[in-house]
Protein backbone atom coordinates (compact mmCIF):
# COMPACT_ATOMS: atom_id res chain seq x y z
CA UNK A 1 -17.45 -33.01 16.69
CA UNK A 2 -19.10 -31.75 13.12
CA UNK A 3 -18.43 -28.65 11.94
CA UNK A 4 -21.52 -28.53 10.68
CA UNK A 5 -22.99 -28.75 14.47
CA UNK A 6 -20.72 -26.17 15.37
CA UNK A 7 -20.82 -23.87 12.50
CA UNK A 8 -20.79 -19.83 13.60
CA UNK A 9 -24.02 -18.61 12.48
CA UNK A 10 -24.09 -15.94 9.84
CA UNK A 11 -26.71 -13.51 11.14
CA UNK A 12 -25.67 -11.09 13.20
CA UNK A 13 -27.28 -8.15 15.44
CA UNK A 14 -28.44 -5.28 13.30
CA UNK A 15 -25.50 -3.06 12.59
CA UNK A 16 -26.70 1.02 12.95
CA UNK A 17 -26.63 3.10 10.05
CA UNK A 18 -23.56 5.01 9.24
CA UNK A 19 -20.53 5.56 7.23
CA UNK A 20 -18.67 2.82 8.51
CA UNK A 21 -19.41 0.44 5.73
CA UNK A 22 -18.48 2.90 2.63
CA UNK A 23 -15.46 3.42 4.64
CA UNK A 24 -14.43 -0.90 4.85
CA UNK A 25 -14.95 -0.93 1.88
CA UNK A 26 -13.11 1.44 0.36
CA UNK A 27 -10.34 -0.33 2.25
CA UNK A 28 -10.88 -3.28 0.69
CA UNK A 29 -10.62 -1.57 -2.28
CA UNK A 30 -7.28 0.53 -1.81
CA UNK A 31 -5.79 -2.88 -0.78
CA UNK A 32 -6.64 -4.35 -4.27
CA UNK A 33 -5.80 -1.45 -5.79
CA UNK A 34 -1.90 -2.51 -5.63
CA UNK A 35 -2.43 -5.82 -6.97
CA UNK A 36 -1.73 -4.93 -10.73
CA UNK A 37 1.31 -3.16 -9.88
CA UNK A 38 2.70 -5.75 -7.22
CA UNK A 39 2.08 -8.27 -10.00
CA UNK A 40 4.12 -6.52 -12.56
CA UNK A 41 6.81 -6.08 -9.86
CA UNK A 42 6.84 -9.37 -8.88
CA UNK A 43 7.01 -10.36 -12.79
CA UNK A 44 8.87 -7.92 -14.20
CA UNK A 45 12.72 -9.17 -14.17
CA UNK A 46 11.98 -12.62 -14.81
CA UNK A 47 13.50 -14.01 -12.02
CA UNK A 48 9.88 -15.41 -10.41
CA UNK A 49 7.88 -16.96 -12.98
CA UNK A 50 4.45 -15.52 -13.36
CA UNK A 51 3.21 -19.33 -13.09
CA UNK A 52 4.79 -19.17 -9.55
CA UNK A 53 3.68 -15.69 -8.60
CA UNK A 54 0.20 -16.62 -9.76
CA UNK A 55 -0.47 -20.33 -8.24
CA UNK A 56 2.04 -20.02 -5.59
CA UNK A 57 0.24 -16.59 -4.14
CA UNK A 58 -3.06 -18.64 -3.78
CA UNK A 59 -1.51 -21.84 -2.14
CA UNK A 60 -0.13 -18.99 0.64
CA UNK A 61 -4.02 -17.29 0.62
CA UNK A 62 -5.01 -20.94 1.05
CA UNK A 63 -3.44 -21.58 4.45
CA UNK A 64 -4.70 -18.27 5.91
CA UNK A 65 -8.31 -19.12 4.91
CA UNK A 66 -8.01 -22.39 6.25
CA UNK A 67 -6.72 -21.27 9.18
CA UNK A 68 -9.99 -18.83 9.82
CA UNK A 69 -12.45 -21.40 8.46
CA UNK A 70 -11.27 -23.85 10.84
CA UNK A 71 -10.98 -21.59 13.97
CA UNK A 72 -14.15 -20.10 13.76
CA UNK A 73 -15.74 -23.31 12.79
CA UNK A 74 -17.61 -21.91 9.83
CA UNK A 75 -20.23 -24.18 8.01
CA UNK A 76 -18.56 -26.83 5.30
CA UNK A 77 -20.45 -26.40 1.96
CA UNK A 78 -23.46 -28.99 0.67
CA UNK A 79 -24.64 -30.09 -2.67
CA UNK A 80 -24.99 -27.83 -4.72
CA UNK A 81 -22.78 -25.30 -3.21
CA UNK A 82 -19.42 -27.30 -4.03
CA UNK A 83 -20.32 -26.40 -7.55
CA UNK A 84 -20.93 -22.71 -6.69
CA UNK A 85 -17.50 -22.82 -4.31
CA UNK A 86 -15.25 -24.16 -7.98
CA UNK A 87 -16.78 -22.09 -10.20
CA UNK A 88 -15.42 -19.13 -8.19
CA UNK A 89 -11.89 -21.20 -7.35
CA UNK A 90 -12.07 -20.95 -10.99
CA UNK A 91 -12.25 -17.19 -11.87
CA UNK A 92 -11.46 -15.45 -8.78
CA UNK A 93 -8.64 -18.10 -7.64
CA UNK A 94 -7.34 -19.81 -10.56
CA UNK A 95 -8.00 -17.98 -13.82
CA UNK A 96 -7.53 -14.26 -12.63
CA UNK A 97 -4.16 -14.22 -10.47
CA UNK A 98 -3.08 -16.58 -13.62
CA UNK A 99 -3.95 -14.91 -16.57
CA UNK A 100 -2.98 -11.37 -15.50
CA UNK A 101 0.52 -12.45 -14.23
CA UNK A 102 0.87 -13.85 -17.57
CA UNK A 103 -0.37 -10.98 -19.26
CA UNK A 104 1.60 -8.35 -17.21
CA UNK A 105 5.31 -9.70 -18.04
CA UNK A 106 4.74 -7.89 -21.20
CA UNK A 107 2.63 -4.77 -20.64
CA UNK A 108 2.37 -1.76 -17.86
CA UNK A 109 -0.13 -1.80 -15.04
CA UNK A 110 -1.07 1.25 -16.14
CA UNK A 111 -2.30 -0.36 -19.57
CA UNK A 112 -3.80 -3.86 -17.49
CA UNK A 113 -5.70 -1.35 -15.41
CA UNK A 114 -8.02 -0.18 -18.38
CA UNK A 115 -8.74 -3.09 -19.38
CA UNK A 116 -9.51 -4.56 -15.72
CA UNK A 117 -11.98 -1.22 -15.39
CA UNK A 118 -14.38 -3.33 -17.32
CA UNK A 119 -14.59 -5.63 -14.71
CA UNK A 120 -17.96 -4.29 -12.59
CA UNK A 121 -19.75 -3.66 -15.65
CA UNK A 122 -18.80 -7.89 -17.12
CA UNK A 123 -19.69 -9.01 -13.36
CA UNK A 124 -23.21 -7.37 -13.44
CA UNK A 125 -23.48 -8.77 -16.60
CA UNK A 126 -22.81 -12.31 -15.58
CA UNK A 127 -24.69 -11.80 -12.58
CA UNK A 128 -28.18 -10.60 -15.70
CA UNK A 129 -27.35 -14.07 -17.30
CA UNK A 130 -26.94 -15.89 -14.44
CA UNK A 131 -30.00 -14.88 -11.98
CA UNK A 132 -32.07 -14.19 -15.12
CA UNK A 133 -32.95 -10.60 -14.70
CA UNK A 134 -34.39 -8.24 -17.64
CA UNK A 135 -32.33 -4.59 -16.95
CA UNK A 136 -33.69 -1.44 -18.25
CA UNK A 137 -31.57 -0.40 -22.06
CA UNK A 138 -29.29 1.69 -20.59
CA UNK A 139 -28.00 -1.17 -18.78
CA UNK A 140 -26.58 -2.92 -21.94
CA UNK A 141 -25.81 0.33 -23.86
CA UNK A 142 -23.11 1.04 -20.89
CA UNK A 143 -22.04 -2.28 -20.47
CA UNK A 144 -21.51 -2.69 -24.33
CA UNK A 145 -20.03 0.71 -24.09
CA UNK A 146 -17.59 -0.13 -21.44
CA UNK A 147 -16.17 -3.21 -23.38
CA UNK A 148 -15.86 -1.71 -26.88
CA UNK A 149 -14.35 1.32 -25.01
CA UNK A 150 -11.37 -1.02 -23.51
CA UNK A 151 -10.97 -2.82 -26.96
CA UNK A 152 -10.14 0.15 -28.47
CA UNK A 153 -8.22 1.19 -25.83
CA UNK A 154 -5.88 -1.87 -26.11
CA UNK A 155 -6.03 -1.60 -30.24
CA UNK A 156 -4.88 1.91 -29.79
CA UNK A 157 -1.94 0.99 -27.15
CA UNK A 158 -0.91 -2.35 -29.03
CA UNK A 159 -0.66 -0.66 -32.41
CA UNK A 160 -3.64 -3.00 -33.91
CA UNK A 161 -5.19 -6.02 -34.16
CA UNK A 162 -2.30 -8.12 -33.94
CA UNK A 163 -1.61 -6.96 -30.78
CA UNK A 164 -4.85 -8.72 -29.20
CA UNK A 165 -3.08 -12.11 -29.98
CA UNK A 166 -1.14 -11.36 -26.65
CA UNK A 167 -1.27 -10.15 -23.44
CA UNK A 168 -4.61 -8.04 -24.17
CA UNK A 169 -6.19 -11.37 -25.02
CA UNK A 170 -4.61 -12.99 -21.70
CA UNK A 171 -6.44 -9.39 -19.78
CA UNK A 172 -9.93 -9.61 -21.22
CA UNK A 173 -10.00 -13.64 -20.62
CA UNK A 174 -9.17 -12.39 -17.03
CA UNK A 175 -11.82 -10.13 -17.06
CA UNK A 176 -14.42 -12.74 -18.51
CA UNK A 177 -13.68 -15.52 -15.79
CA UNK A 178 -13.51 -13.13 -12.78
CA UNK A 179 -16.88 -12.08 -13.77
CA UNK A 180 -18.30 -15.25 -14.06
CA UNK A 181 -16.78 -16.18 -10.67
CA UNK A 182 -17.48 -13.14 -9.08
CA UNK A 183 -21.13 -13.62 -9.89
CA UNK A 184 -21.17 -16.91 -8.80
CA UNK A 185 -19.84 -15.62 -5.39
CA UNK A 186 -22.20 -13.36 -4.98
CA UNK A 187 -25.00 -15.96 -5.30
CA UNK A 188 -22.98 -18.25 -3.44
CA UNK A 189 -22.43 -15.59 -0.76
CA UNK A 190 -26.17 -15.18 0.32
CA UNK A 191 -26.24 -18.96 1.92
CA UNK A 192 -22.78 -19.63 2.87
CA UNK A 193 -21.41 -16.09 4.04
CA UNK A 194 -19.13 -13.58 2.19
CA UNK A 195 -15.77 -14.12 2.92
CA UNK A 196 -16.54 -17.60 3.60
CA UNK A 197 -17.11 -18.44 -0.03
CA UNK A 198 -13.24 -16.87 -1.13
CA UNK A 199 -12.34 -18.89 1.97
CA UNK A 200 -13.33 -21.97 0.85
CA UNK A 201 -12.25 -21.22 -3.13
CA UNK A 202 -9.27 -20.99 -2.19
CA UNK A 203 -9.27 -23.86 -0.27
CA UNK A 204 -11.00 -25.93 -2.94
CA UNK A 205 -8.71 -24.65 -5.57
CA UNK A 206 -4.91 -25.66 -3.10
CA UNK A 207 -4.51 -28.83 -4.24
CA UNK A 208 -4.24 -27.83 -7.87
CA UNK A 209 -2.62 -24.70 -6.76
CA UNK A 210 0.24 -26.66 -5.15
CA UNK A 211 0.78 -28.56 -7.71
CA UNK A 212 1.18 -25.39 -10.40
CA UNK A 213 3.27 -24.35 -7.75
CA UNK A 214 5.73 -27.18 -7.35
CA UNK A 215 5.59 -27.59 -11.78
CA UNK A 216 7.18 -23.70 -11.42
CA UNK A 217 9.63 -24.30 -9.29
CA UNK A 218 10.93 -27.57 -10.97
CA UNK A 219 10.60 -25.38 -14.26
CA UNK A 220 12.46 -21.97 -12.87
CA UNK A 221 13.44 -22.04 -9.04
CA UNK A 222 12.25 -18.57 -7.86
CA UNK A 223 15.39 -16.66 -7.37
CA UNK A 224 13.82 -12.88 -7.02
CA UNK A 225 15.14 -9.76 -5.05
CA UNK A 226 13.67 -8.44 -1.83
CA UNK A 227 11.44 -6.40 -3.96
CA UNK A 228 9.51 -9.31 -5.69
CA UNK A 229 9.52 -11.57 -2.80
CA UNK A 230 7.67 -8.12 -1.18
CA UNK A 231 5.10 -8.09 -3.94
CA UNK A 232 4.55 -11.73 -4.05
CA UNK A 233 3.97 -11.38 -0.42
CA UNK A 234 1.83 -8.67 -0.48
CA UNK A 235 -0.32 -10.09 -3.43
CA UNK A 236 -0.24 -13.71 -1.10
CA UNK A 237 -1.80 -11.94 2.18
CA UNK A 238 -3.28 -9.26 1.46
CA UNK A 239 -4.99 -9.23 -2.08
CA UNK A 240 -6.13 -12.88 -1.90
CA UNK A 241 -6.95 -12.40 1.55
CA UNK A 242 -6.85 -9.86 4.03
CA UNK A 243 -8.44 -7.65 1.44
CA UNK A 244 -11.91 -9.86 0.73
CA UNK A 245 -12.46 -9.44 4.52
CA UNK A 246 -12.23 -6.09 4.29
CA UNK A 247 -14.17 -5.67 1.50
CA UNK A 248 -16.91 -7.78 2.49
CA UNK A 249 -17.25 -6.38 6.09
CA UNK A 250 -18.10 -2.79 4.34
CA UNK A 251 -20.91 -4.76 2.43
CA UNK A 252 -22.30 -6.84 5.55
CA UNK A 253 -22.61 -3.29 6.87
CA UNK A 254 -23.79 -1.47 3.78
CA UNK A 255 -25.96 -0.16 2.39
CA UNK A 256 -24.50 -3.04 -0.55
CA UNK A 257 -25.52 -1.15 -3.31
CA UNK A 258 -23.70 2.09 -2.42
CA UNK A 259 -20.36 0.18 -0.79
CA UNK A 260 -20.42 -2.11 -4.24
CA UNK A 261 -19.80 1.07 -6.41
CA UNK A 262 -16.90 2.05 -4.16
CA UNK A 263 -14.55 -0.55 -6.46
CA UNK A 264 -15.34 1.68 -9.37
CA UNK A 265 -12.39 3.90 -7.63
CA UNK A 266 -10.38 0.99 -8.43
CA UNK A 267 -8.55 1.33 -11.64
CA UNK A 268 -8.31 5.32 -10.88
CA UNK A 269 -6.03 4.72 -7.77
CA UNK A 270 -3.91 1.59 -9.90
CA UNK A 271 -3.25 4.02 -12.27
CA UNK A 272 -1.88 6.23 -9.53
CA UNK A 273 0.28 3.68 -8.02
CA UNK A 274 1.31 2.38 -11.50
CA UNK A 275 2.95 6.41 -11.96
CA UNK A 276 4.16 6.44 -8.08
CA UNK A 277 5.39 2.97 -7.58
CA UNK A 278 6.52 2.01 -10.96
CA UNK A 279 7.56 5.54 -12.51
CA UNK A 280 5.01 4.62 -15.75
CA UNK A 281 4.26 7.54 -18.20
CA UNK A 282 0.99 8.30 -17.88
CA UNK A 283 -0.59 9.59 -21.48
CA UNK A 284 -3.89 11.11 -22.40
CA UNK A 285 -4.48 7.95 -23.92
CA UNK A 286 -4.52 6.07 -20.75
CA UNK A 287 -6.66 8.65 -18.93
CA UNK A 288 -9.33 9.18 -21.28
CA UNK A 289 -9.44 5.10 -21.97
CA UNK A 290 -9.85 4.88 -17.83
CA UNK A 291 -12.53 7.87 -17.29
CA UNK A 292 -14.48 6.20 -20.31
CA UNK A 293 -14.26 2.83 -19.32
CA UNK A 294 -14.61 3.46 -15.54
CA UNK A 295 -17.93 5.90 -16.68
CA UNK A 296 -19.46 3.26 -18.33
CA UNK A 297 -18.96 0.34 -16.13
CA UNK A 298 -20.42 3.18 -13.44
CA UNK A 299 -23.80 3.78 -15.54
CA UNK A 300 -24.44 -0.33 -16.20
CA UNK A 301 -23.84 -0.61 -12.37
CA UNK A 302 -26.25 2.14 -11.45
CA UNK A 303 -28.46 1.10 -14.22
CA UNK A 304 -28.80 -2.46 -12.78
CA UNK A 305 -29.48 -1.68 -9.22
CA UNK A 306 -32.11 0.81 -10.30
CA UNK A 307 -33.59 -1.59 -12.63
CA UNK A 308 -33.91 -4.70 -9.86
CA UNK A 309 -36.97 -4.73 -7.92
CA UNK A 310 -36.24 -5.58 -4.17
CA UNK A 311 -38.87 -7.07 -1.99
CA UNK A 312 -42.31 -5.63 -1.17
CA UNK A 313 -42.44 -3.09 0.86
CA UNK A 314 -38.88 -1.48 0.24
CA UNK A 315 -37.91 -2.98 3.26
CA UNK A 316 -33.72 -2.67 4.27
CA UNK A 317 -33.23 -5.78 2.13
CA UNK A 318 -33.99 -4.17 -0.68
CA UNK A 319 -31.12 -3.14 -2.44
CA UNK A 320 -29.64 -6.92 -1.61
CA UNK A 321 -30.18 -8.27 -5.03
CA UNK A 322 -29.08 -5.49 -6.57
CA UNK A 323 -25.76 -5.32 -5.12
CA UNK A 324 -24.58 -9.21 -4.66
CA UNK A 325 -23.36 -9.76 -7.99
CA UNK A 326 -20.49 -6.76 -6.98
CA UNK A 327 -19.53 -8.58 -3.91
CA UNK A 328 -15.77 -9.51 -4.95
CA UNK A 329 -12.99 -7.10 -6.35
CA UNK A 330 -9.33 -8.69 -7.77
């Protein structure tokens, strides 16, 4: 029997209009909300290395998502789409998890969450470059904005330049290859389903994932407390996993272009959980950088979706294009 043959369909019956979508999705979102903090948690002693916590999370993600691809007998990728499936394995599996458990050994959530606001506003971005679209001005000015607001943001925390030659370097090269791979997803997402295309990342990206896994181990055996065997777990099930489903079940329901904006929320409630979980002292400097950065990644997103024509007619597809390219959140 071929999967293929078997494969569930992705359409499904016309969903009615409601709140129920906005609400999924801001689910979704709480759930990856944590993931900064779990991560420095899970970091913070040394006693896991952040090459385990950040391979050995996806090889657990990996056997979940197998699990549902295979049970519900969803369709294997073709061609093209192979391509489209590593490029997110990439940013959303590989580079992401990677880079910011690197990057968070050595600074607070609180801080990583700034810089990680000006993650919408680089997806939409890649998603311009990538599909080829010509935004309205305002679109770049609050993109642009967004960026230059979190470089200064980390110049001002790191005491200078100098400081960019570490983790804030490790944060904004997380930034850049989630975006890329989020943007990819989206695409991705319109032929071979939503979660479906994390699904099968992360199943894609295993076998180099185990093997990252089993180099940390022979390097440092993981020897953490209950509390970093917690966060790895948590950051294993639910923000590789459990989340995306949520996430993308408010956007199947929609509308996509009001439940995509929900992630702006976001860095707001990591901050939060940064202060309540971890005890960090929150400055002024860390508020105004995340209201600035947050604003502006909100205008380029608003300023995108206004500035994408949907079909003719203005039919309920409409704000589809618009909204893809925000289908993923870390």
């Amino acid at each position: 029997m071929k999967l293929d043959d078997t494969a569930t369909p992705l359409s499904a019956k016309p969903i009615p209009p409601g709140s129920s979508g906005l609400w999924w999705g801001l689910l979704g979102v709480t759930v990856f909300s944590f993931t900064v903090p779990f991560t420095r948690i899970a970091v913070e002693d040394g006693s896991i290395s952040p090459l385990f916590v950040g391979a050995g999370r996806a090889v657990a993600a990996a056997l979940l998502a197998g699990g549902a691809l295979f049970i519900t007998r969803q369709k294997v990728p073709r061609g093209r789409q192979w391509f489209q499936v590593a490029v997110v394995a990439g940013g959303a599996v590989a580079g992401f998890p990677l880079l910011t458990s690197f990057a968070l050994t050595t600074v607070p959530a609180s801080h990583g969450a700034v810089v990680i606001a000006a993650l919408p506003a680089a997806t939409a971005v890649a998603a311009v470059l990538r599909t080829g679209e010509r935004p309205v001005r305002s679109f770049w000015l609050a993109a642009g904005g967004g960026t230059l607001a979190a470089l200064c943001f980390a110049l001002f925390q790191g005491g200078g330049f100098d400081a960019l030659h570490g983790s804030d370097l490790l944060l904004f090269a997380a930034v850049l290859v989630c975006a890329v791979g989020y943007a990819e997803g989206g695409l991705l997402s319109r032929s071979l389903g939503s979660w479906q295309t994390i699904s099968w990342a992360l199943v894609l990206a295993s076998p180099l994932m185990v093997l990252l896994t089993g180099l940390a181990v022979a390097q440092q055996p993981p020897a953490g407390a209950a509390a970093q065997w917690g966060a790895f777990a948590y950051l294993s099930v639910a923000s590789m996993f459990l989340g995306f489903i949520a996430w993308y079940r408010g956007l199947s329901i929609g509308p996509m272009a009001q439940v995509s904006q929900v992630q702006l929320a976001q860095p707001v409630m990591t901050i939060c959980w940064a202060a309540a979980i971890l005890h960090e002292s929150i400055g002024w400097q860390t508020v105004l950088g995340g209201v600035i950065v947050v604003g502006c990644a909100l205008l380029a997103v608003r300023a995108r979706n206004a500035g994408v024509p949907g079909p003719p007619g203005g039919g309920p597809g409409s704000a589809r294009p618009a909204a893809r390219a925000q289908t993923l959140s870390p």
